[in-house]
Protein backbone atom coordinates (compact mmCIF):
# COMPACT_ATOMS: atom_id res chain seq x y z
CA UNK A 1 13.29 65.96 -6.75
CA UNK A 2 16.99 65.78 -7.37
CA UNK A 3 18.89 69.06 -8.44
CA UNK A 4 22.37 69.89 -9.00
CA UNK A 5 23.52 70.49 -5.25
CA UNK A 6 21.47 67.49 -3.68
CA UNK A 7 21.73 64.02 -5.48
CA UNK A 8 18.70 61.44 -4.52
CA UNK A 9 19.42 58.62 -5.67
CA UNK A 10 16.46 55.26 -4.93
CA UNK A 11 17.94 51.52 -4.36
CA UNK A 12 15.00 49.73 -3.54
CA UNK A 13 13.81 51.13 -0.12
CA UNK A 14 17.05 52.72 0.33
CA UNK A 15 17.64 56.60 -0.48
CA UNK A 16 21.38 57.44 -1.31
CA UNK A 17 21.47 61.22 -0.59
CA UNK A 18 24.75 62.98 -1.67
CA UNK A 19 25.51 66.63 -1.03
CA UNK A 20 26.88 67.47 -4.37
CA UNK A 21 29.46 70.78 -3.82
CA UNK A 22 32.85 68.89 -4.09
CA UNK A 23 34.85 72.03 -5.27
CA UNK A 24 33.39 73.57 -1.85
CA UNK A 25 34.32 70.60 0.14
CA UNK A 26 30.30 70.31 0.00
CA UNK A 27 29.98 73.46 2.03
CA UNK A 28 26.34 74.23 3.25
CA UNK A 29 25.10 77.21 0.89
CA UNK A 30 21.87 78.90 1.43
CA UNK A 31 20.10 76.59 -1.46
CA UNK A 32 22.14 73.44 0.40
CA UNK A 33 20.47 74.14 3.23
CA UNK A 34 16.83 74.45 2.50
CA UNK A 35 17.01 71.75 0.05
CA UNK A 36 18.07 69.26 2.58
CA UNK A 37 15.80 71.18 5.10
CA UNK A 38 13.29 70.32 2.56
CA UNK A 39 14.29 67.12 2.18
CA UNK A 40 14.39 65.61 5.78
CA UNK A 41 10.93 67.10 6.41
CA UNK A 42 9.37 65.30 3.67
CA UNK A 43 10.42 61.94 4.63
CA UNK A 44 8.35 61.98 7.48
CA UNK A 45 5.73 61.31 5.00
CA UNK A 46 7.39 59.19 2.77
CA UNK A 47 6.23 55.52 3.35
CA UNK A 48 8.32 54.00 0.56
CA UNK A 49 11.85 54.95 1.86
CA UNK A 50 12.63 52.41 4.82
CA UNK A 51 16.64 54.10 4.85
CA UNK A 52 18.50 57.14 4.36
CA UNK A 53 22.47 56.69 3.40
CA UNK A 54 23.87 60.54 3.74
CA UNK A 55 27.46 61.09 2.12
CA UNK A 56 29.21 63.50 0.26
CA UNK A 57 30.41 64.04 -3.21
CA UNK A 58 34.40 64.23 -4.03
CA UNK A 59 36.97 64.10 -0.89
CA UNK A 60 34.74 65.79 1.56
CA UNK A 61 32.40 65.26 3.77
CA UNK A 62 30.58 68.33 4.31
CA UNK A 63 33.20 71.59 5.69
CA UNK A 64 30.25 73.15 7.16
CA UNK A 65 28.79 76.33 6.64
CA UNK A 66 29.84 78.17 3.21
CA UNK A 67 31.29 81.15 5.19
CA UNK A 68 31.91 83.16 1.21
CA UNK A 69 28.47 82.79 1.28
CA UNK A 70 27.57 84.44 4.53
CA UNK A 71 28.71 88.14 4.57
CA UNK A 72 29.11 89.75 7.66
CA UNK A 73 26.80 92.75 6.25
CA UNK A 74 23.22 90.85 6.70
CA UNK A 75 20.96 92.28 9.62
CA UNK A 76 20.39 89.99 12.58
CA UNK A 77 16.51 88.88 12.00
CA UNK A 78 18.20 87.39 8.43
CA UNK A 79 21.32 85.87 10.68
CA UNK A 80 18.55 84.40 13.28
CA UNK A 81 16.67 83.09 10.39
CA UNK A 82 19.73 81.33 8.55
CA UNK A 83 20.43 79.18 12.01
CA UNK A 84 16.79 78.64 11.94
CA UNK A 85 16.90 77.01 8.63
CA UNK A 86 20.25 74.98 9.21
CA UNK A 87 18.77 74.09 13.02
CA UNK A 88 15.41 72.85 11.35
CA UNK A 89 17.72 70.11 9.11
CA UNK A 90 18.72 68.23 12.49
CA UNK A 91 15.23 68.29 14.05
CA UNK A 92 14.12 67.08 11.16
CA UNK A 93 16.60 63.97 10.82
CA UNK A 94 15.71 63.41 14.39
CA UNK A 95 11.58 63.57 13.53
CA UNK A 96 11.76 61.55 10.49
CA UNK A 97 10.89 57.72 10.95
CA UNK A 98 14.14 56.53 8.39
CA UNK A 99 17.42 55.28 9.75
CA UNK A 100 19.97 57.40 8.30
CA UNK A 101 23.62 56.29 7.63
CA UNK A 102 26.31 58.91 7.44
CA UNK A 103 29.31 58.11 4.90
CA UNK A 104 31.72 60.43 6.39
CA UNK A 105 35.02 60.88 4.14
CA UNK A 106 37.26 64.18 4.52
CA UNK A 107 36.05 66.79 6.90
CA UNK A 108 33.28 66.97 8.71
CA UNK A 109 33.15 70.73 10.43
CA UNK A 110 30.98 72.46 12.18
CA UNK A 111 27.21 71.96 10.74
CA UNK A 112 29.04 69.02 8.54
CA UNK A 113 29.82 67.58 12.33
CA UNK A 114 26.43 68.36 13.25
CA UNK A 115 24.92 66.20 10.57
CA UNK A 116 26.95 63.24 11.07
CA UNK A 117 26.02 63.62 14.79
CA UNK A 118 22.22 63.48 13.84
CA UNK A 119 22.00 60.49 12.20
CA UNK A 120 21.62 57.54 13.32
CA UNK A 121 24.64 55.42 12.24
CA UNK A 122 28.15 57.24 11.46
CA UNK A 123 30.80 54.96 9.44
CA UNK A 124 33.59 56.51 8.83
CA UNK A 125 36.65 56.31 5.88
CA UNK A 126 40.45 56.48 7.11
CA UNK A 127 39.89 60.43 5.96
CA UNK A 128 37.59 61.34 7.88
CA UNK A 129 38.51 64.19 10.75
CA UNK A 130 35.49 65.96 12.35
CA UNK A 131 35.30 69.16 14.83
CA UNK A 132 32.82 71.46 16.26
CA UNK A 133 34.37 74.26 14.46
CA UNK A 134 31.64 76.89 15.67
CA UNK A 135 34.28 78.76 18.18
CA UNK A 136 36.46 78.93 15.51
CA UNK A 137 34.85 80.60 13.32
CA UNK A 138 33.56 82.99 16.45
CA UNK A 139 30.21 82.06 17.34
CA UNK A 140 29.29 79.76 20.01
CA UNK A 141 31.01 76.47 20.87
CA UNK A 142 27.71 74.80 21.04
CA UNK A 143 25.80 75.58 18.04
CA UNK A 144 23.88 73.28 15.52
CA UNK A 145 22.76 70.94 17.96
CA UNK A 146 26.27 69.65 19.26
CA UNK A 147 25.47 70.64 22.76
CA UNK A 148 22.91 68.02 22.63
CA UNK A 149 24.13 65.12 20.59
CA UNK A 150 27.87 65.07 21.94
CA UNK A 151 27.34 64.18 25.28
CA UNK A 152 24.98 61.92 24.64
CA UNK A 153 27.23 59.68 21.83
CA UNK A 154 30.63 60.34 23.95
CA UNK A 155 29.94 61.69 27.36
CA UNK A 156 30.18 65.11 29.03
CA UNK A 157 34.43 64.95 29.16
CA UNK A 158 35.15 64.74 25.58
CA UNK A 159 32.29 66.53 24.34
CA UNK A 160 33.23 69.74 26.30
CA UNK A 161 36.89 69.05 25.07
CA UNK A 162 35.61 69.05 21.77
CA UNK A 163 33.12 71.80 21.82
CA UNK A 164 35.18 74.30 23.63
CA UNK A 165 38.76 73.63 22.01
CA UNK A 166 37.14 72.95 18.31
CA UNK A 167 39.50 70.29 17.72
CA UNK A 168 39.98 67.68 15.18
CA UNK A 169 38.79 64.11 16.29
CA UNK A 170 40.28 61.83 13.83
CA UNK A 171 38.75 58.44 12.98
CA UNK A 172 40.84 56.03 15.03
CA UNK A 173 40.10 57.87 17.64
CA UNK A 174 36.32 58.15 17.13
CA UNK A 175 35.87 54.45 16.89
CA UNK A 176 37.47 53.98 20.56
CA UNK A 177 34.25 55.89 22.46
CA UNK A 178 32.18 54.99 19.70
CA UNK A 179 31.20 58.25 18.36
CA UNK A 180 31.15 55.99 15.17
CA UNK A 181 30.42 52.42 14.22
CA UNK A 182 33.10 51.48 11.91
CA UNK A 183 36.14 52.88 10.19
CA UNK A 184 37.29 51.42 6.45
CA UNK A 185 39.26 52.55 3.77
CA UNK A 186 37.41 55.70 1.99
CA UNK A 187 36.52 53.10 -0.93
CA UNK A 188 35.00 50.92 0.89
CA UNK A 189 32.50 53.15 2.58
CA UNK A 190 29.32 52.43 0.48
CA UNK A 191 30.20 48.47 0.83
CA UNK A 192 29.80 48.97 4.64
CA UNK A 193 26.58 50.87 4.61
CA UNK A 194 25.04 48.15 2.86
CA UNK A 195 26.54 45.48 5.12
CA UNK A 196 25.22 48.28 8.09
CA UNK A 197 21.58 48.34 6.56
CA UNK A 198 20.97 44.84 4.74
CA UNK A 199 19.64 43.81 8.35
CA UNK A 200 17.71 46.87 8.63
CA UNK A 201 15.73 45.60 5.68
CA UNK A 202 14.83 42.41 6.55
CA UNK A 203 13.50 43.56 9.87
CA UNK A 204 9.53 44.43 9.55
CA UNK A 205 9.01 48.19 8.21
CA UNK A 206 6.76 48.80 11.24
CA UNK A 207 9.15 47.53 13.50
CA UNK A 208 11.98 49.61 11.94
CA UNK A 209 10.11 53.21 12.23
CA UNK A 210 8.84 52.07 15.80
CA UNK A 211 12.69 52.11 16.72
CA UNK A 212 13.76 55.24 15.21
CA UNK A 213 10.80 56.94 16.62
């Protein structure tokens, strides 16, 4: 199952899942994106894996769509069909019965934001800075599911200042509405996911899916 852009890596009942682009910033490519489309889906038939921890490889998070990637030239059934593929990623975090952790080091823009937002947990290094890049970039302000998570992690005040500025939120100031859970030095970010999930695991694997669901 593991490739060169997607890193699985098992701990027990625990899945370490590391987008592996670093000299993109861990950009989402075409190949990115159906492989963790892919990916997400299965678990929802995947018994063995109680946890998902989501992080990226080198200084980034995940910078969000790989905009070299995406000429401006492709018809618009193939442009409805990419946000098809990258939308079916965060329905499918939401569907599947794991907790997922997000590591989130370095940016987090855009579809990055989007799947820190969909998980479950965010914990967040010193680096981290996040926006809903989407106007930005000139589409709309509440693509890749933001318009539904925000509000519902941070309220309707900063979520529209977020979504229709396209901002940086930082990680201090993340932690004070609790968008996230914790912020620690970058190098201490896989130390506090397993401080974050060692009571996950010792609660009943029933009782844990019951929750997420």
């Amino acid at each position: 199952e593991e490739s060169e852009i997607l890193l699985v890596e098992k701990q027990g009942d625990v899945e370490w899942v590391t987008l592996n682009r670093p000299d993109r910033l861990n950009a989402l490519s075409k190949d990115l994106i159906l492989q963790l489309r892919t990916y997400f889906q299965d678990k929802y038939y995947d018994d063995a894996t109680r946890i998902i921890v989501l992080r990226g490889a080198g200084r980034a998070f995940c910078a969000g769509l790989d905009l070299n990637e995406s000429g401006g030239e492709s018809g618009l059934l193939e442009s409805l069909q990419g946000q098809k593929d990258i939308s079916d990623i965060y329905k499918a975090m939401r569907r599947c019965p794991q907790p997922i952790v997000s590591l989130v080091k370095g940016p987090a823009c855009g579809g990055g934001f989007s799947l820190a937002l969909a998980s479950d947990i965010r914990i967040l290094g010193q680096s981290a800075k996040m926006n809903a890049a989407y106007l930005t970039i000139g589409t709309s302000g509440c693509d890749m599911g933001s318009s539904y998570f925000l509000p519902r992690l941070v309220g309707t005040s900063l979520a529209s200042e977020l979504l229709l500025t396209g901002r940086f939120i930082y990680a201090d100031e993340a932690l004070q509405p609790r968008l996230v859970s914790k912020v620690v030095p970058d190098d201490e970010l896989d130390a506090a996911a397993d401080e974050m999930i060692t009571p996950m695991l010792a609660a009943s694997k029933m009782g844990l899916r019951l929750t997420k669901d």
